[in-house]
C-alpha atoms as a PDB file:
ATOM      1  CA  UNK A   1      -0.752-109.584  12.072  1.00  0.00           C
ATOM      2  CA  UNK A   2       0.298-108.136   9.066  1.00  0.00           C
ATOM      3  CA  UNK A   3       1.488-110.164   6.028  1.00  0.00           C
ATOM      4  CA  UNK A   4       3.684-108.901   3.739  1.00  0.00           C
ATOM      5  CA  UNK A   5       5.147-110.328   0.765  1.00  0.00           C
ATOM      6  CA  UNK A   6       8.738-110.199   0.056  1.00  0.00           C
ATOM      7  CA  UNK A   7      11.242-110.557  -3.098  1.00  0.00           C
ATOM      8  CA  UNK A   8      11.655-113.851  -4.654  1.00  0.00           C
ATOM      9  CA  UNK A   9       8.176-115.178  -3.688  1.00  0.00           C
ATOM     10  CA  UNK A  10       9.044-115.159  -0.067  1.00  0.00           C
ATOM     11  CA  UNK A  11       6.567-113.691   2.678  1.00  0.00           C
ATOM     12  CA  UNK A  12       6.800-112.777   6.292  1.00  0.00           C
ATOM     13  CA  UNK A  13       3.890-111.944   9.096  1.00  0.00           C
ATOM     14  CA  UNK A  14       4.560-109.225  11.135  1.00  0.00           C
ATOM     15  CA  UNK A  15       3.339-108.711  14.550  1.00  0.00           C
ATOM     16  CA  UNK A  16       0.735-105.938  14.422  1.00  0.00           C
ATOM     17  CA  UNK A  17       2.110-102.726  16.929  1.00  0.00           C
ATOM     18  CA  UNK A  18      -0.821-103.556  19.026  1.00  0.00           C
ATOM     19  CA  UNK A  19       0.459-106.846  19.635  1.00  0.00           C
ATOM     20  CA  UNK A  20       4.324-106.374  20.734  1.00  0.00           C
ATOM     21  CA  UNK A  21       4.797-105.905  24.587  1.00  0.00           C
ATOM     22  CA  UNK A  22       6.405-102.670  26.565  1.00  0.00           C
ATOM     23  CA  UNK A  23       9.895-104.334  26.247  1.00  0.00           C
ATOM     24  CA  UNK A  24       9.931-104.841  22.876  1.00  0.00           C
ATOM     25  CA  UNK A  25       8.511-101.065  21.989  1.00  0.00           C
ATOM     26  CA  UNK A  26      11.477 -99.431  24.316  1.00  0.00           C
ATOM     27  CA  UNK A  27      14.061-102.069  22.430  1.00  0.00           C
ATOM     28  CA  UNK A  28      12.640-100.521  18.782  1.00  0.00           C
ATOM     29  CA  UNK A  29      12.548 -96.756  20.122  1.00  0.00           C
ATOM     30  CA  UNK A  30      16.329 -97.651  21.731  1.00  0.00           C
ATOM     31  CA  UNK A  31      18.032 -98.489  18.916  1.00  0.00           C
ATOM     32  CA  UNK A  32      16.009 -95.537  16.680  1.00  0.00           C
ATOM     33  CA  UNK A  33      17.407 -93.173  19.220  1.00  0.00           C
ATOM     34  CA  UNK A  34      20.951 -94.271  19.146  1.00  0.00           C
ATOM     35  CA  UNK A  35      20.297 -94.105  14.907  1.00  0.00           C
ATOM     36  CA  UNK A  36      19.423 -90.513  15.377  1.00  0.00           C
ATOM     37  CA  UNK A  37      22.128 -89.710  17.572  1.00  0.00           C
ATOM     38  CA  UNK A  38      24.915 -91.121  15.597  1.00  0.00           C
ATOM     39  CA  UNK A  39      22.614 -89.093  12.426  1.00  0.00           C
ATOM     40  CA  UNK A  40      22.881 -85.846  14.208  1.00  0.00           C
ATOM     41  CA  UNK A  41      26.571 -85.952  15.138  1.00  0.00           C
ATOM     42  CA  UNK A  42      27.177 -86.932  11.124  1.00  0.00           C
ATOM     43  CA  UNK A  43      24.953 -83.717   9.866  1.00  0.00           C
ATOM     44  CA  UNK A  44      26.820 -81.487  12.733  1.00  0.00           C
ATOM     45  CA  UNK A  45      30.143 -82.940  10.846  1.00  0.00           C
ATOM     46  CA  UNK A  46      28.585 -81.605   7.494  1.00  0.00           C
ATOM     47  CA  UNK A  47      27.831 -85.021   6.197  1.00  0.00           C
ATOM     48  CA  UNK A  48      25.094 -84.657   3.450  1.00  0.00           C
ATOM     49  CA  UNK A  49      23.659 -87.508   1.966  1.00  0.00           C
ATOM     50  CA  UNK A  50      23.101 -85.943  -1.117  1.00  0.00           C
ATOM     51  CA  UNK A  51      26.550 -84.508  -1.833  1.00  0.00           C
ATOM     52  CA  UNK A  52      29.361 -87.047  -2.508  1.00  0.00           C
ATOM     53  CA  UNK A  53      31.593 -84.243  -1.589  1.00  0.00           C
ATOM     54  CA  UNK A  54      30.869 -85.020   1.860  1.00  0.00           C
ATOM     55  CA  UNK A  55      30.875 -88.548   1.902  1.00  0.00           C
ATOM     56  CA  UNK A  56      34.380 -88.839   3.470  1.00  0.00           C
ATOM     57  CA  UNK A  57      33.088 -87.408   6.617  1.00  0.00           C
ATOM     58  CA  UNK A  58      31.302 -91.048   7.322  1.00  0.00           C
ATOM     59  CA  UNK A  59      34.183 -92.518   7.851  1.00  0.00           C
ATOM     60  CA  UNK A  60      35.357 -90.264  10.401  1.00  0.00           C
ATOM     61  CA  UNK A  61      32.569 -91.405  12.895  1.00  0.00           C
ATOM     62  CA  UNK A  62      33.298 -94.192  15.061  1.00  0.00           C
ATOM     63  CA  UNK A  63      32.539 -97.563  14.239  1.00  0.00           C
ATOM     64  CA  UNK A  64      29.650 -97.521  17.269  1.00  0.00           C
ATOM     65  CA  UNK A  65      27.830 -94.925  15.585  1.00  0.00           C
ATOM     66  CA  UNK A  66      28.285 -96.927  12.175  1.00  0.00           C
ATOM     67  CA  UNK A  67      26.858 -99.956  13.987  1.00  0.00           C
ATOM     68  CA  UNK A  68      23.830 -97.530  15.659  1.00  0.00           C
ATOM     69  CA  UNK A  69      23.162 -96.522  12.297  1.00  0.00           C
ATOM     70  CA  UNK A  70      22.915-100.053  10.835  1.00  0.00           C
ATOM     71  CA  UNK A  71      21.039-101.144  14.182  1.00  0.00           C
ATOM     72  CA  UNK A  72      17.698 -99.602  13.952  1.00  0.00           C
ATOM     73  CA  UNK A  73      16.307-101.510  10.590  1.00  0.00           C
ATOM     74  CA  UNK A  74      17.570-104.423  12.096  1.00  0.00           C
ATOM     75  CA  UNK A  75      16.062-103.789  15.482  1.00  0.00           C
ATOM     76  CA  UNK A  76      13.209-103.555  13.933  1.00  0.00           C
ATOM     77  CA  UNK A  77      13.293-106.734  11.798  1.00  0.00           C
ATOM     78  CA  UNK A  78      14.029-109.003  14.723  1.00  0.00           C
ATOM     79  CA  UNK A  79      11.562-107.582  16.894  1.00  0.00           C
ATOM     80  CA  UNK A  80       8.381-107.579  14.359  1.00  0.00           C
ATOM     81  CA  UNK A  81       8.661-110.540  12.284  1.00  0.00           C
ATOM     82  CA  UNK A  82       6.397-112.958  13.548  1.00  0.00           C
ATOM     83  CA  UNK A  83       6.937-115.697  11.370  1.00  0.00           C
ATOM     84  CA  UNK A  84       8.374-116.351   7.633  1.00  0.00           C
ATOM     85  CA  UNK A  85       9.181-118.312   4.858  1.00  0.00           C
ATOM     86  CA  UNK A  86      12.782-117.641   5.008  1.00  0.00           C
ATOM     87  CA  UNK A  87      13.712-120.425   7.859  1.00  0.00           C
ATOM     88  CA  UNK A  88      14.642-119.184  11.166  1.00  0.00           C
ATOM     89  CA  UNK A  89      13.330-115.808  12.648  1.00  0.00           C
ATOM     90  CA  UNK A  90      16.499-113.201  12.160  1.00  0.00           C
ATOM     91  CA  UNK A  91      18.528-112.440  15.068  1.00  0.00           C
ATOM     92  CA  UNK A  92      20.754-108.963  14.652  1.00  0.00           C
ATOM     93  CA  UNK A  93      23.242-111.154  13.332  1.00  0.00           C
ATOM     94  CA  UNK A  94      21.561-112.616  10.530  1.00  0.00           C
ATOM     95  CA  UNK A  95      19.443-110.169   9.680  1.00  0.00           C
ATOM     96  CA  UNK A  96      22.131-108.209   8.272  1.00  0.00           C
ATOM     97  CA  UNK A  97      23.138-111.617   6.061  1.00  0.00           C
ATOM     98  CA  UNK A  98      19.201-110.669   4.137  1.00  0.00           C
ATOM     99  CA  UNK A  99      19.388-109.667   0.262  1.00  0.00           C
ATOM    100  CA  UNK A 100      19.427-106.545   0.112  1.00  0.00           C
ATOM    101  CA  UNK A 101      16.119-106.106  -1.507  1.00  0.00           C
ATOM    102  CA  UNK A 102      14.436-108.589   1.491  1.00  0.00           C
ATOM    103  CA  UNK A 103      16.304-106.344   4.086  1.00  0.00           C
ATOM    104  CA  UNK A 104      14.961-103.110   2.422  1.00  0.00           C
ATOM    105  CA  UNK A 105      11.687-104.334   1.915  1.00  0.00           C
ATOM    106  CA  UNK A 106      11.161-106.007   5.637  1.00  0.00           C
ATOM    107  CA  UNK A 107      12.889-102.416   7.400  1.00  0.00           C
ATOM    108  CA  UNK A 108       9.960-100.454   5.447  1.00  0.00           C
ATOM    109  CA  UNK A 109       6.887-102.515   6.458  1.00  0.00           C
ATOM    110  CA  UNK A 110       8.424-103.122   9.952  1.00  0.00           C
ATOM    111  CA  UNK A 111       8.770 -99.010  10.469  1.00  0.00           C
ATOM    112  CA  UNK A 112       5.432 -98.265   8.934  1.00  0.00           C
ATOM    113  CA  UNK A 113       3.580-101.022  10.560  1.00  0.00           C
ATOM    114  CA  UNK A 114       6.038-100.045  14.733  1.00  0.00           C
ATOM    115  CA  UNK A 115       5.049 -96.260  13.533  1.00  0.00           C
ATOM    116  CA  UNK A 116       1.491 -96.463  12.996  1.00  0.00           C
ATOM    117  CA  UNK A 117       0.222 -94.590  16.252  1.00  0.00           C
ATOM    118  CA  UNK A 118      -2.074 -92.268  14.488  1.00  0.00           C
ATOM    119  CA  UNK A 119      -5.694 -93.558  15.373  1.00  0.00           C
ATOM    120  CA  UNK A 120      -7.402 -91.011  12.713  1.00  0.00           C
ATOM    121  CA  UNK A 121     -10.968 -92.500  14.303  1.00  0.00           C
ATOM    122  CA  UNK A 122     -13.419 -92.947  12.031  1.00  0.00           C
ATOM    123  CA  UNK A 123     -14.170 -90.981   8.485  1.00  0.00           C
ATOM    124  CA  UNK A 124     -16.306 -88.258   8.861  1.00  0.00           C
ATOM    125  CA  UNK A 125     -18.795 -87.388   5.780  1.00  0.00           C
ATOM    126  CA  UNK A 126     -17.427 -83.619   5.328  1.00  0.00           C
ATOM    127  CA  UNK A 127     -20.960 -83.085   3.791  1.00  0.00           C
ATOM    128  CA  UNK A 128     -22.554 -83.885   6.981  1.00  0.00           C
ATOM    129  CA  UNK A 129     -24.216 -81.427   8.926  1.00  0.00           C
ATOM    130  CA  UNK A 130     -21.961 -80.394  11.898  1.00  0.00           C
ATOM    131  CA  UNK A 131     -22.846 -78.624  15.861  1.00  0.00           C
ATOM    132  CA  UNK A 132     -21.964 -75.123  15.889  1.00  0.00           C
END
Protein backbone atom coordinates (compact mmCIF):
# COMPACT_ATOMS: atom_id res chain seq x y z
CA UNK A 1 0.00 0.00 0.00
CA UNK A 2 1.66 2.83 -1.20
CA UNK A 3 1.14 6.37 0.20
CA UNK A 4 1.62 9.17 -1.69
CA UNK A 5 1.26 12.68 -0.93
CA UNK A 6 -0.59 15.00 -3.08
CA UNK A 7 -0.87 18.98 -3.74
CA UNK A 8 -2.39 21.09 -1.16
CA UNK A 9 -1.47 18.81 1.80
CA UNK A 10 -3.74 16.13 0.60
CA UNK A 11 -2.60 12.32 0.46
CA UNK A 12 -3.93 9.17 -1.05
CA UNK A 13 -2.94 5.21 -0.45
CA UNK A 14 -2.68 3.31 -3.33
CA UNK A 15 -3.24 -0.30 -3.61
CA UNK A 16 0.15 -1.94 -4.15
CA UNK A 17 0.04 -3.99 -7.93
CA UNK A 18 0.37 -7.06 -5.90
CA UNK A 19 -2.73 -6.38 -4.24
CA UNK A 20 -5.41 -5.54 -7.15
CA UNK A 21 -7.27 -8.69 -8.51
CA UNK A 22 -7.27 -10.18 -12.35
CA UNK A 23 -10.33 -7.93 -13.13
CA UNK A 24 -9.04 -4.93 -12.14
CA UNK A 25 -5.42 -5.52 -14.03
CA UNK A 26 -7.41 -6.37 -17.52
CA UNK A 27 -9.74 -3.04 -16.70
CA UNK A 28 -6.15 -0.87 -16.37
CA UNK A 29 -4.44 -2.73 -19.47
CA UNK A 30 -8.15 -2.12 -21.37
CA UNK A 31 -8.38 1.26 -21.24
CA UNK A 32 -4.23 1.68 -21.88
CA UNK A 33 -4.89 -0.23 -25.02
CA UNK A 34 -7.76 1.74 -26.31
CA UNK A 35 -5.21 5.03 -25.26
CA UNK A 36 -2.70 3.57 -27.60
CA UNK A 37 -4.97 2.85 -30.26
CA UNK A 38 -6.64 6.14 -30.50
CA UNK A 39 -2.42 7.39 -30.09
CA UNK A 40 -1.47 5.42 -33.09
CA UNK A 41 -4.31 6.43 -35.42
CA UNK A 42 -3.36 10.34 -34.29
CA UNK A 43 0.61 9.77 -35.20
CA UNK A 44 -0.59 7.83 -38.58
CA UNK A 45 -2.67 11.31 -39.13
CA UNK A 46 0.74 13.19 -38.60
CA UNK A 47 -0.24 14.54 -35.26
CA UNK A 48 3.03 15.51 -33.38
CA UNK A 49 2.91 16.59 -30.03
CA UNK A 50 5.70 18.69 -30.33
CA UNK A 51 4.74 20.72 -33.41
CA UNK A 52 1.74 23.10 -33.02
CA UNK A 53 1.60 22.90 -36.72
CA UNK A 54 -0.07 19.73 -36.31
CA UNK A 55 -2.25 20.32 -33.59
CA UNK A 56 -5.39 20.72 -35.78
CA UNK A 57 -5.21 17.14 -36.68
CA UNK A 58 -6.64 16.31 -32.91
CA UNK A 59 -9.61 17.51 -33.62
CA UNK A 60 -10.20 15.50 -36.55
CA UNK A 61 -10.34 12.21 -34.43
CA UNK A 62 -13.54 11.20 -33.12
CA UNK A 63 -14.72 12.13 -29.90
CA UNK A 64 -14.33 8.12 -28.73
CA UNK A 65 -10.79 8.23 -29.33
CA UNK A 66 -10.65 11.73 -27.43
CA UNK A 67 -12.47 10.02 -24.55
CA UNK A 68 -9.89 6.69 -24.90
CA UNK A 69 -7.23 9.07 -24.65
CA UNK A 70 -8.53 10.83 -21.51
CA UNK A 71 -9.62 7.24 -20.14
CA UNK A 72 -6.46 5.55 -19.26
CA UNK A 73 -5.13 8.10 -16.32
CA UNK A 74 -8.42 7.93 -15.12
CA UNK A 75 -8.71 4.19 -15.31
CA UNK A 76 -6.03 4.10 -13.48
CA UNK A 77 -6.99 6.53 -10.68
CA UNK A 78 -10.24 4.77 -9.91
CA UNK A 79 -8.87 1.47 -9.91
CA UNK A 80 -5.64 2.10 -7.51
CA UNK A 81 -6.62 4.54 -5.01
CA UNK A 82 -7.27 2.78 -2.00
CA UNK A 83 -8.24 5.40 0.19
CA UNK A 84 -7.75 9.41 0.51
CA UNK A 85 -8.12 12.52 2.05
CA UNK A 86 -10.05 14.02 -0.69
CA UNK A 87 -13.70 12.51 0.38
CA UNK A 88 -15.12 9.91 -1.75
CA UNK A 89 -12.95 7.41 -3.84
CA UNK A 90 -13.13 8.90 -7.69
CA UNK A 91 -15.34 7.26 -10.04
CA UNK A 92 -14.43 8.08 -14.01
CA UNK A 93 -16.70 10.80 -13.58
CA UNK A 94 -15.18 12.64 -10.91
CA UNK A 95 -11.94 11.92 -11.36
CA UNK A 96 -11.77 14.08 -14.25
CA UNK A 97 -13.42 17.06 -11.82
CA UNK A 98 -9.43 16.64 -9.81
CA UNK A 99 -7.08 19.88 -9.99
CA UNK A 100 -5.13 19.48 -12.40
CA UNK A 101 -2.00 19.19 -10.43
CA UNK A 102 -3.89 16.24 -8.04
CA UNK A 103 -4.95 14.53 -11.39
CA UNK A 104 -1.33 14.73 -12.77
CA UNK A 105 0.23 13.80 -9.74
CA UNK A 106 -2.24 10.65 -8.81
CA UNK A 107 -1.99 9.34 -12.96
CA UNK A 108 1.99 9.26 -12.34
CA UNK A 109 2.19 7.26 -9.07
CA UNK A 110 -0.83 5.12 -10.18
CA UNK A 111 1.21 4.12 -13.66
CA UNK A 112 4.50 3.69 -11.93
CA UNK A 113 3.21 1.89 -8.97
CA UNK A 114 0.25 -0.68 -11.99
CA UNK A 115 3.76 -0.79 -14.09
CA UNK A 116 6.13 -2.01 -11.68
CA UNK A 117 6.51 -5.75 -12.95
CA UNK A 118 10.22 -5.76 -13.03
CA UNK A 119 11.29 -8.04 -10.00
CA UNK A 120 15.20 -7.03 -10.44
CA UNK A 121 15.78 -9.86 -7.42
CA UNK A 122 18.15 -9.01 -5.17
CA UNK A 123 21.52 -6.68 -5.58
CA UNK A 124 24.35 -8.52 -6.46
CA UNK A 125 27.93 -7.23 -5.06
CA UNK A 126 29.58 -6.84 -8.72
CA UNK A 127 32.87 -7.33 -6.70
CA UNK A 128 31.86 -10.69 -5.71
CA UNK A 129 33.47 -13.60 -6.95
CA UNK A 130 31.25 -15.24 -9.67
CA UNK A 131 30.98 -19.38 -11.23
CA UNK A 132 32.54 -19.59 -14.47
Amino acid sequence: MPAINLPNGQSAILYSRDEISERTARNISRSYLKAAAAAARLAKLGFDENDPNSWAIFSEIPESDRDDLDGYQAALIVNMVQSWSIGELPTLETALDLPKATFDALAVACADEFNNTIDTGPDIDPKAPTAD
